[in-house]
Protein backbone atom coordinates (compact mmCIF):
# COMPACT_ATOMS: atom_id res chain seq x y z
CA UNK A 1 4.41 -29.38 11.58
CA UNK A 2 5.17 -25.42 11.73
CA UNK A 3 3.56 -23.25 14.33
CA UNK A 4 2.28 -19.45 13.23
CA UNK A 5 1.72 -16.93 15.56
CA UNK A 6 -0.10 -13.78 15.24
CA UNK A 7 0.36 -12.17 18.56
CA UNK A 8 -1.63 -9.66 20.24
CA UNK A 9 -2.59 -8.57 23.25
CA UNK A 10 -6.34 -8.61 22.57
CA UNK A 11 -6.70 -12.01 20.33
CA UNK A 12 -3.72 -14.21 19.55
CA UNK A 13 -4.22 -16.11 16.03
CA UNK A 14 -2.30 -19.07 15.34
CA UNK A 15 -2.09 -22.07 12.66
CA UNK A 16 -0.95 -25.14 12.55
CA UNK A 17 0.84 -26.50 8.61
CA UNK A 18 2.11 -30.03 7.89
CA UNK A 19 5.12 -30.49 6.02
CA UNK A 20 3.48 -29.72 2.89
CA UNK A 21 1.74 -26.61 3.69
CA UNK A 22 -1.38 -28.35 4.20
CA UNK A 23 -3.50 -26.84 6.72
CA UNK A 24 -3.65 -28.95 10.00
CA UNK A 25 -5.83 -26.39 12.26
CA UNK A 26 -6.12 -22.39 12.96
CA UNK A 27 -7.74 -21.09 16.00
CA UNK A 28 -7.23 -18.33 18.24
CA UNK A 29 -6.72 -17.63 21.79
CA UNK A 30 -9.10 -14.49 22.57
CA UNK A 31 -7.45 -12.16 25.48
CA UNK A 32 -9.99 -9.43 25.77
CA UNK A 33 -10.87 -10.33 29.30
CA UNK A 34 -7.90 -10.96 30.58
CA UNK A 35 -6.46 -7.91 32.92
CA UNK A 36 -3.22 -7.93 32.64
CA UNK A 37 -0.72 -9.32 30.79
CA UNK A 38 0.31 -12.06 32.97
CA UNK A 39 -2.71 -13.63 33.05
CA UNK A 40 -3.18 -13.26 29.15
CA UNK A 41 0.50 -14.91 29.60
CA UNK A 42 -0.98 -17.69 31.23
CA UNK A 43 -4.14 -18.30 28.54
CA UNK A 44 -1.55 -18.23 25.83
CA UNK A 45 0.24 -20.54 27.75
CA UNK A 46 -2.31 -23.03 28.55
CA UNK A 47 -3.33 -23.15 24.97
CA UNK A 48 0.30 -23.33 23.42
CA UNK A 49 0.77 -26.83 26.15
CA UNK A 50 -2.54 -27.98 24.62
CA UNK A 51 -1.40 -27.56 21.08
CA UNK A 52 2.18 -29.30 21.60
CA UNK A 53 0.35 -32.22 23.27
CA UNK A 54 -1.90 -32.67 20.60
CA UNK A 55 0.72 -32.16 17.70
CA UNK A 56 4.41 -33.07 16.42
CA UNK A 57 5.31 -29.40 16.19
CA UNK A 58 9.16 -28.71 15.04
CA UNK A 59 9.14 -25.43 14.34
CA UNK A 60 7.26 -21.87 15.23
CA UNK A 61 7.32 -18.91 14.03
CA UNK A 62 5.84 -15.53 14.97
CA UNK A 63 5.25 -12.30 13.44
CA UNK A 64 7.68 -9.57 14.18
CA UNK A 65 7.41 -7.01 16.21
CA UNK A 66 6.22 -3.21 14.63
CA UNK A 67 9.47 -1.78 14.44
CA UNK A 68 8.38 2.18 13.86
CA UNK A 69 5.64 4.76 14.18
CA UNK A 70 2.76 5.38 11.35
CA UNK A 71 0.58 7.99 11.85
CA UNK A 72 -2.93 7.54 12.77
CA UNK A 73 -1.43 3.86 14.30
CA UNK A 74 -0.21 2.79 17.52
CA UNK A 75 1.54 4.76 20.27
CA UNK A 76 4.93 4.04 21.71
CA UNK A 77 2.68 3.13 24.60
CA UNK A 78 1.07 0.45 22.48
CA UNK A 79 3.72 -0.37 20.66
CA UNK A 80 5.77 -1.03 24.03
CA UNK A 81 3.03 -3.38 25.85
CA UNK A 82 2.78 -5.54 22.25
CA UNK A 83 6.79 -5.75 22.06
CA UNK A 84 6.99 -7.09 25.62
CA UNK A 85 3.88 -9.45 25.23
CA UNK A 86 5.65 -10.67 22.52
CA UNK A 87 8.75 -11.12 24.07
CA UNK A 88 7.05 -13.30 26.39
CA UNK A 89 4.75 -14.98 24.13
CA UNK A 90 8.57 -16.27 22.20
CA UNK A 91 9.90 -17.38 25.36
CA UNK A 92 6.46 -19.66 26.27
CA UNK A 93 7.41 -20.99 23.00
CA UNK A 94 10.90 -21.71 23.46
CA UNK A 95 10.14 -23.14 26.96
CA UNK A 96 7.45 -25.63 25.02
CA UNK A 97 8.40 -26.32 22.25
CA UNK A 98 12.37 -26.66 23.15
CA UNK A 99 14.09 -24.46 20.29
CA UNK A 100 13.92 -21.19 19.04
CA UNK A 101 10.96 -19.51 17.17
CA UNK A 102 11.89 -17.86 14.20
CA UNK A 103 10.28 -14.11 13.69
CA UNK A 104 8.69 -12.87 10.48
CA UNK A 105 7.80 -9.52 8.98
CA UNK A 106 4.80 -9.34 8.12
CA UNK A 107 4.62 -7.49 5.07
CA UNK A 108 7.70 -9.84 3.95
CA UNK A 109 5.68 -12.43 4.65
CA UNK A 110 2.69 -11.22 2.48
CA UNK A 111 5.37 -10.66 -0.46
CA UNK A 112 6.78 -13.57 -0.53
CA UNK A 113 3.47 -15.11 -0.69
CA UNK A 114 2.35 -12.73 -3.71
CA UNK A 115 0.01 -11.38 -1.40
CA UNK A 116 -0.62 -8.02 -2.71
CA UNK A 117 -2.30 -5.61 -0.69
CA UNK A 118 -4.43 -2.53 -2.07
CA UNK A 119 -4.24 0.60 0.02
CA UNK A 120 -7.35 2.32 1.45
CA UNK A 121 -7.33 5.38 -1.45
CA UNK A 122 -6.75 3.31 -4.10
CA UNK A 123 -10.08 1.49 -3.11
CA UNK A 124 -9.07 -1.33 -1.29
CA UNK A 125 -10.72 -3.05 1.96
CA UNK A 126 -9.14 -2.99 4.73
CA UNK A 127 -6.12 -4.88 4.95
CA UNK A 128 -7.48 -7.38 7.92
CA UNK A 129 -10.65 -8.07 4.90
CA UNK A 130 -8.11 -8.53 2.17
CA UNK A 131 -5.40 -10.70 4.23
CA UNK A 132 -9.19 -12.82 4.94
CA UNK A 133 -10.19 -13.36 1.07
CA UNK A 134 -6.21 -14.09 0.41
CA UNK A 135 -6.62 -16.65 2.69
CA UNK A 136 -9.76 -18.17 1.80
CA UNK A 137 -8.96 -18.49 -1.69
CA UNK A 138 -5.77 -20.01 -1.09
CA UNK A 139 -7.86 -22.78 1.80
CA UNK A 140 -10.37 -23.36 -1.54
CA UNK A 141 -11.25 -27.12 -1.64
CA UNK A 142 -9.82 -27.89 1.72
CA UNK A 143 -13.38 -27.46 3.05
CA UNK A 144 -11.91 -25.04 5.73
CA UNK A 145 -14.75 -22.53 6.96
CA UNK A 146 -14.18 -19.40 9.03
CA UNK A 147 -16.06 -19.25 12.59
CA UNK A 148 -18.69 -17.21 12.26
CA UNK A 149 -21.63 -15.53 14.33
CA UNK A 150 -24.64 -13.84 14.42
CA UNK A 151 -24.93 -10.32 15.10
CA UNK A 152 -27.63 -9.88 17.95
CA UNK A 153 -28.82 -6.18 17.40
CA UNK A 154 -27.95 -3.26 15.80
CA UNK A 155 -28.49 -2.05 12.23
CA UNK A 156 -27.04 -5.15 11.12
CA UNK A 157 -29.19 -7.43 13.76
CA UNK A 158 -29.35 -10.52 12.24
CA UNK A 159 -26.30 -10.69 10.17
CA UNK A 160 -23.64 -12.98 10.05
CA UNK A 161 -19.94 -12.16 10.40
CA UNK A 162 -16.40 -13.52 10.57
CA UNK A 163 -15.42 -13.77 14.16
CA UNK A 164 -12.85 -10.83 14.60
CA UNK A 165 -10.24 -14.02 15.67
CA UNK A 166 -10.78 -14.88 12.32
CA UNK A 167 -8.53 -11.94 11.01
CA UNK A 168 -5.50 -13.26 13.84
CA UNK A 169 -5.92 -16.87 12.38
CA UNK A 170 -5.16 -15.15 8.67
CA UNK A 171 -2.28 -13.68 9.72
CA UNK A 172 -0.90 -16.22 11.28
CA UNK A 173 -1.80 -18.10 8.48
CA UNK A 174 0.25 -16.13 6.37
CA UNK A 175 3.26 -16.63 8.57
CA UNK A 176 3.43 -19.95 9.03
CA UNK A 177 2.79 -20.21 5.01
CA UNK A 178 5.67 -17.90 4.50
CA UNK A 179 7.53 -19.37 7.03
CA UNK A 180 8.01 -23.04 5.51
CA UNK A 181 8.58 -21.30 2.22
CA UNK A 182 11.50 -19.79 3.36
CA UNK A 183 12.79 -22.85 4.92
């Protein structure tokens, strides 16, 4: 069984393969309330002790750290607290699960996968919405669904809508996909 793990510091994704690429489980671990980082430490924790108790996990991988600046994106600031969440994030892992994750990039990932992306101004969705549909088409006839929920007011009161977990569990989707590809 292979691990992926989309980290964040707001909503950890992660899914669990078999062997054969067969989707065991996704879920995520949401950290919005959580105040710092230790105690979003802890949650990811918790949930990565109940996952390795539950399953015969022998491997884990995690998507890499952003390695450089994009305008309009995150600031070093950002980029900083993310790098050293997931720096701890890989060592809960290693203390776990007993070996060493392995680390992905993400848009290697997506490649490897034939995921192709189309930007913003060529008239693409967002890449969170496209990484979503990838995903569900490639989960077709598993009878996977995403969670959903009902939005409560608003101009689209009444509506339902992915989860925004939904978009971690993708990626790490995608990861752990990618990951026993590349094995």
């Amino acid at each position: 069984m292979i691990l992926g793990l989309d980290v964040s510091t707001s909503c950890t994704g992660w899914c669990l393969l078999d062997d054969e690429g067969t989707l065991s489980s996704m879920g995520y671990i949401d950290l919005k309330s959580e105040k710092n980082v230790f105690k979003k430490s802890q949650a990811v924790k918790k949930e990565l002790e109940t996952l390795n108790s539950l399953n015969d996990i022998d491997a884990v991988c995690i998507e890499e750290n952003l390695q450089s600046f994009r305008s309009g994106f995150s600031s070093a600031q950002t980029l900083s607290t993310l790098a050293r969440f997931n720096g701890i994030v890989s060592y809960l892992c290693f203390e776990e699960f007993g070996f060493e994750p392995r680390f992905l990039n993400v848009n290697r990932a997506r490649k490897s996968l034939g995921l192709k992306l189309v930007r913003k101004k060529d008239g693409g969705k967002p890449t969170k919405e496209q990484v979503v549909e990838w995903v569900s088409k490639d989960l077709i006839g598993t009878g996977y669904t995403w969670p959903v929920k009902t939005l409560k007011s608003g101009p689209r009161k009444d509506q339902v809508v992915l989860v925004s977990g939904c978009y971690d569990m993708a990626d790490a989707y995608v990861i752990a996909s990618a990951a026993l590809m590349n094995t």
